[in-house]
C-alpha atoms as a PDB file:
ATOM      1  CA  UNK A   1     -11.589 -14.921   8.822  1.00  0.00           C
ATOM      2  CA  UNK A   2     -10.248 -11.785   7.106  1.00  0.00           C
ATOM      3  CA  UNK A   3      -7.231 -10.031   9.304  1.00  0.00           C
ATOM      4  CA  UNK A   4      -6.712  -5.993   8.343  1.00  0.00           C
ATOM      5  CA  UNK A   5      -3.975  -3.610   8.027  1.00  0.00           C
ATOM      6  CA  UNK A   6      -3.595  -0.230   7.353  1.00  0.00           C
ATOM      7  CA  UNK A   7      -0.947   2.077   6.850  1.00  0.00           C
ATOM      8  CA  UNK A   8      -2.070   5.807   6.610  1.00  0.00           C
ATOM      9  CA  UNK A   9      -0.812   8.862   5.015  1.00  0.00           C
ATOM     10  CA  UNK A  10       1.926   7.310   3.018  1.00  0.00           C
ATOM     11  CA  UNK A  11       3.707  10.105   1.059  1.00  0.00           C
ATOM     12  CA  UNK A  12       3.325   8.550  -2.410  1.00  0.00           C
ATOM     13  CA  UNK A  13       0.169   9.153  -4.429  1.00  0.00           C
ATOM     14  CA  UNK A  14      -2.250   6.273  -5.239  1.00  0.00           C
ATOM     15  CA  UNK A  15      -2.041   6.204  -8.765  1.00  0.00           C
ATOM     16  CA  UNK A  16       1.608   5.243  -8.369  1.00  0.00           C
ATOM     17  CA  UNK A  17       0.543   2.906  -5.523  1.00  0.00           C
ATOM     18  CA  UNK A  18      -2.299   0.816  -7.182  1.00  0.00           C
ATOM     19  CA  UNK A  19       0.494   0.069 -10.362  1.00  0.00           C
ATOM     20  CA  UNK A  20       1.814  -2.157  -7.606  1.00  0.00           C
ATOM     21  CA  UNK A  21      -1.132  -3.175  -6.294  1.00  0.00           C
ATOM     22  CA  UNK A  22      -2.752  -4.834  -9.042  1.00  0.00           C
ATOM     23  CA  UNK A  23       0.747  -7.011  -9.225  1.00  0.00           C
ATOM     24  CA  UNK A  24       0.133  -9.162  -6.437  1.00  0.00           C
ATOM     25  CA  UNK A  25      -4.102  -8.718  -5.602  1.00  0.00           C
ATOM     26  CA  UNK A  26      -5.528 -12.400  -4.797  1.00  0.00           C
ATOM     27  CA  UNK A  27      -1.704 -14.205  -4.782  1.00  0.00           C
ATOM     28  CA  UNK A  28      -0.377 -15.949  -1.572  1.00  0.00           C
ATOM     29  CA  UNK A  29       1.829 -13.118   0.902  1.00  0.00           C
ATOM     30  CA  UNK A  30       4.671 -15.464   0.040  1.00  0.00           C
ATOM     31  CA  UNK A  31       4.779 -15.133  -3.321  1.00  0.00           C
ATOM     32  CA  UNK A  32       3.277 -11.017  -3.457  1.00  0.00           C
ATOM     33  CA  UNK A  33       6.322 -10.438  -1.241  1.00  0.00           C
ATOM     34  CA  UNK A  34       8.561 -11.966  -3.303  1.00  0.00           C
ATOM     35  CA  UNK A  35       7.343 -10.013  -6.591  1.00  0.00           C
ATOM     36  CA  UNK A  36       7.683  -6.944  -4.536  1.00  0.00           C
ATOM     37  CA  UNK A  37      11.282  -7.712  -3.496  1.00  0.00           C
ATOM     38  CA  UNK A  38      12.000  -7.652  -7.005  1.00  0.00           C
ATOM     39  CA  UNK A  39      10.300  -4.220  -8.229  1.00  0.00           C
ATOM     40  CA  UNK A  40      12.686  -0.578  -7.999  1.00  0.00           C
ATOM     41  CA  UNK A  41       9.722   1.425  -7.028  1.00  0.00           C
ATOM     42  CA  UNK A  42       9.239   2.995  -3.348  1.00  0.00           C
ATOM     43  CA  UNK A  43       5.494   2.192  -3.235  1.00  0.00           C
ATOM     44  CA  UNK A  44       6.461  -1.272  -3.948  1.00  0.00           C
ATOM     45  CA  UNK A  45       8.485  -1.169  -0.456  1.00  0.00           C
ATOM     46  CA  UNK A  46       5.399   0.551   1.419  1.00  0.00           C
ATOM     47  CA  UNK A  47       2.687  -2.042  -0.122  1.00  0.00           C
ATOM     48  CA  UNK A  48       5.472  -4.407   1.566  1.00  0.00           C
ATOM     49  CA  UNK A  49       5.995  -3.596   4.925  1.00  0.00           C
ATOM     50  CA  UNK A  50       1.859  -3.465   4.872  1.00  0.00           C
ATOM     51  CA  UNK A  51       1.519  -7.018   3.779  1.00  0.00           C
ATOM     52  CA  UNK A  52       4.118  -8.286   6.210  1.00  0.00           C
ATOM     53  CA  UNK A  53       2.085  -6.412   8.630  1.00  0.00           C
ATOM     54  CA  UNK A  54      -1.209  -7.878   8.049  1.00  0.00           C
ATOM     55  CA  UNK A  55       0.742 -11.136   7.974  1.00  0.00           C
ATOM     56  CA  UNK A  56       1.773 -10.685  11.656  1.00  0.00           C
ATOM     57  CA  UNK A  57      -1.468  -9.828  12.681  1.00  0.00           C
ATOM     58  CA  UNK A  58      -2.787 -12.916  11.529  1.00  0.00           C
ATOM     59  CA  UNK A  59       0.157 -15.325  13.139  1.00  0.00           C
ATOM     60  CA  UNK A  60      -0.222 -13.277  16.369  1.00  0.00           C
ATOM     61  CA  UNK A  61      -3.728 -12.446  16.825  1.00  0.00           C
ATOM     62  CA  UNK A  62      -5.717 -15.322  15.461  1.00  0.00           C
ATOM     63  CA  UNK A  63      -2.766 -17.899  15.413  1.00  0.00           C
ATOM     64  CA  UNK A  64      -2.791 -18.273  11.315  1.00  0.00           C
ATOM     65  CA  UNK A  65       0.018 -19.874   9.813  1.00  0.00           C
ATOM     66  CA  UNK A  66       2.039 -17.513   7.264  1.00  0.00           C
ATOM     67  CA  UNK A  67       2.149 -20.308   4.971  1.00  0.00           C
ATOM     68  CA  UNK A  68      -1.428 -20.428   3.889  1.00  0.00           C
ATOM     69  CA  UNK A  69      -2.422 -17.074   4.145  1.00  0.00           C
ATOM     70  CA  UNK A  70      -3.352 -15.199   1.002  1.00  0.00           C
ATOM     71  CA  UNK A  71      -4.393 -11.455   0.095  1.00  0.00           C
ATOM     72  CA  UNK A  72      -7.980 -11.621   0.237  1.00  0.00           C
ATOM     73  CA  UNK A  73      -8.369  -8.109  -0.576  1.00  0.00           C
ATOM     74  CA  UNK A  74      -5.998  -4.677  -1.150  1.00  0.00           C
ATOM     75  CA  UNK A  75      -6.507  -1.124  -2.238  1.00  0.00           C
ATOM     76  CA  UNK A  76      -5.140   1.955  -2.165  1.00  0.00           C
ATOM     77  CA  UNK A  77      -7.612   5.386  -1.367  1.00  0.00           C
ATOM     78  CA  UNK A  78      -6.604   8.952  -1.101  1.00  0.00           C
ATOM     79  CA  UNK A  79      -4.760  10.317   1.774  1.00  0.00           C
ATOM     80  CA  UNK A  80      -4.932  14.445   2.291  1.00  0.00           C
ATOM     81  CA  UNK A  81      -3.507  16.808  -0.225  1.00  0.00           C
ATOM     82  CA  UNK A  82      -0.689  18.955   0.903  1.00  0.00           C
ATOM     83  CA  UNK A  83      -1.474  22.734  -1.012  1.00  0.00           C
ATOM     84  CA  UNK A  84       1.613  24.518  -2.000  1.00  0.00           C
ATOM     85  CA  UNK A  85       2.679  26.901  -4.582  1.00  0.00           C
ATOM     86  CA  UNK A  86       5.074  27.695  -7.271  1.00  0.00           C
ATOM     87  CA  UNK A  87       5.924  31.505  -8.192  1.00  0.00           C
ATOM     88  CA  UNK A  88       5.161  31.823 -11.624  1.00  0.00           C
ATOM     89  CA  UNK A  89       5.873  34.798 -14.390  1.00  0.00           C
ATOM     90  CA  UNK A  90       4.020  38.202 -13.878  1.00  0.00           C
ATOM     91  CA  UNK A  91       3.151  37.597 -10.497  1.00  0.00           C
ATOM     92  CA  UNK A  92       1.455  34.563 -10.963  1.00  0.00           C
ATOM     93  CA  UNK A  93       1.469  31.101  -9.027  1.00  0.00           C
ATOM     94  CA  UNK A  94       0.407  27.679  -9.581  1.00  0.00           C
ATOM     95  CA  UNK A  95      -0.785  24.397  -7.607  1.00  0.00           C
ATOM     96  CA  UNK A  96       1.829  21.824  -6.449  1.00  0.00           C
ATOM     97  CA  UNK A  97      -0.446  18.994  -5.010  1.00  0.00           C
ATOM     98  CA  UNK A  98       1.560  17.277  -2.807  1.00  0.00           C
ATOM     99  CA  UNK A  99      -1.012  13.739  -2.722  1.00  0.00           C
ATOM    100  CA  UNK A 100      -0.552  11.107  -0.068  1.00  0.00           C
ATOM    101  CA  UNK A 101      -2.860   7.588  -0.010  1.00  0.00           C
ATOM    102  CA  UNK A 102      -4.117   4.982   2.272  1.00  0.00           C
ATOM    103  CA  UNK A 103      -2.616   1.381   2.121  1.00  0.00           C
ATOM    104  CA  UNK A 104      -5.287  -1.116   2.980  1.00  0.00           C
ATOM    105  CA  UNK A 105      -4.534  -4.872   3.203  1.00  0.00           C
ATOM    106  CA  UNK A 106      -6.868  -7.904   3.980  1.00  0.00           C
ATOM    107  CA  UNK A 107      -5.491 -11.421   4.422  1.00  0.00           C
ATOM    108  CA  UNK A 108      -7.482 -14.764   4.997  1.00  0.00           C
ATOM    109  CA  UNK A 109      -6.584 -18.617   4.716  1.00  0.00           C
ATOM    110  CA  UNK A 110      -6.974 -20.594   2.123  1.00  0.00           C
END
C-alpha cells in the first residue's frame, strides 16, 4: 500500500527541485535521506523533511516499518507564481517571477 505526502507552496522553483529529485526516485528512504544529507542545496533539505514525513505516516498510520519502506513514487509540480516588477530604463519595467512548487512523495514496502 502506497502512503502520501505533500508539502505545498515551497518557495523554491521546481526546476531546481526535480535536480534533487531524480537523485534518490525508486531508492530505499534510508539511503535517499542519506544522499540528501550530503547535498548543499535548500531543495535538497525540503525534498527531506517530505520524505521523513511520508515515512512517519507510514510507521504511524498503517504500522510500516521504516526499514523496508522505499520511494515508490516522487515529483515535483508548480506551485503559484508570485508577479512582481523591476523598474527598468525610460520608464519601463520587467517580470520577476517569483515560482514556488509542490513536493509530492509516495512510499510503499518492499
Amino acid at each position: 500500500m502506497r502512503v502520501k505526502a505533500v508539502a505545498k507552496d515551497v518557495g523554491i522553483s521546481p526546476r531546481k527541485i526535480r535536480l534533487v529529485i531524480d537523485m534518490v526516485r525508486g531508492k530505499k528512504v534510508d539511503d535517499a535521506l542519506t544522499v540528501l544529507n550530503f547535498l548543499t542545496t535548500p531543495s535538497a533539505k525540503a525534498v527531506a523533511k517530505v520524505i521523513k514525513s511520508a515515512s512517519a505516516n507510514a510507521e504511524n498510520n498503517l504500522e510500516m516499518s521504516s526499514a523496508d519502506l522505499r520511494i515508490a513514487a516522487i515529483f515535483a509540480d508548480q506551485g503559484r507564481t508570485l508577479k512582481r516588477f523591476r523598474p527598468k530604463s525610460r520608464g519601463r519595467v520587467s517580470p520577476i517571477l517569483k515560482r514556488s512548487s509542490h513536493i509530492t512523495v509516495l512510499v510503499e514496502e518492499e
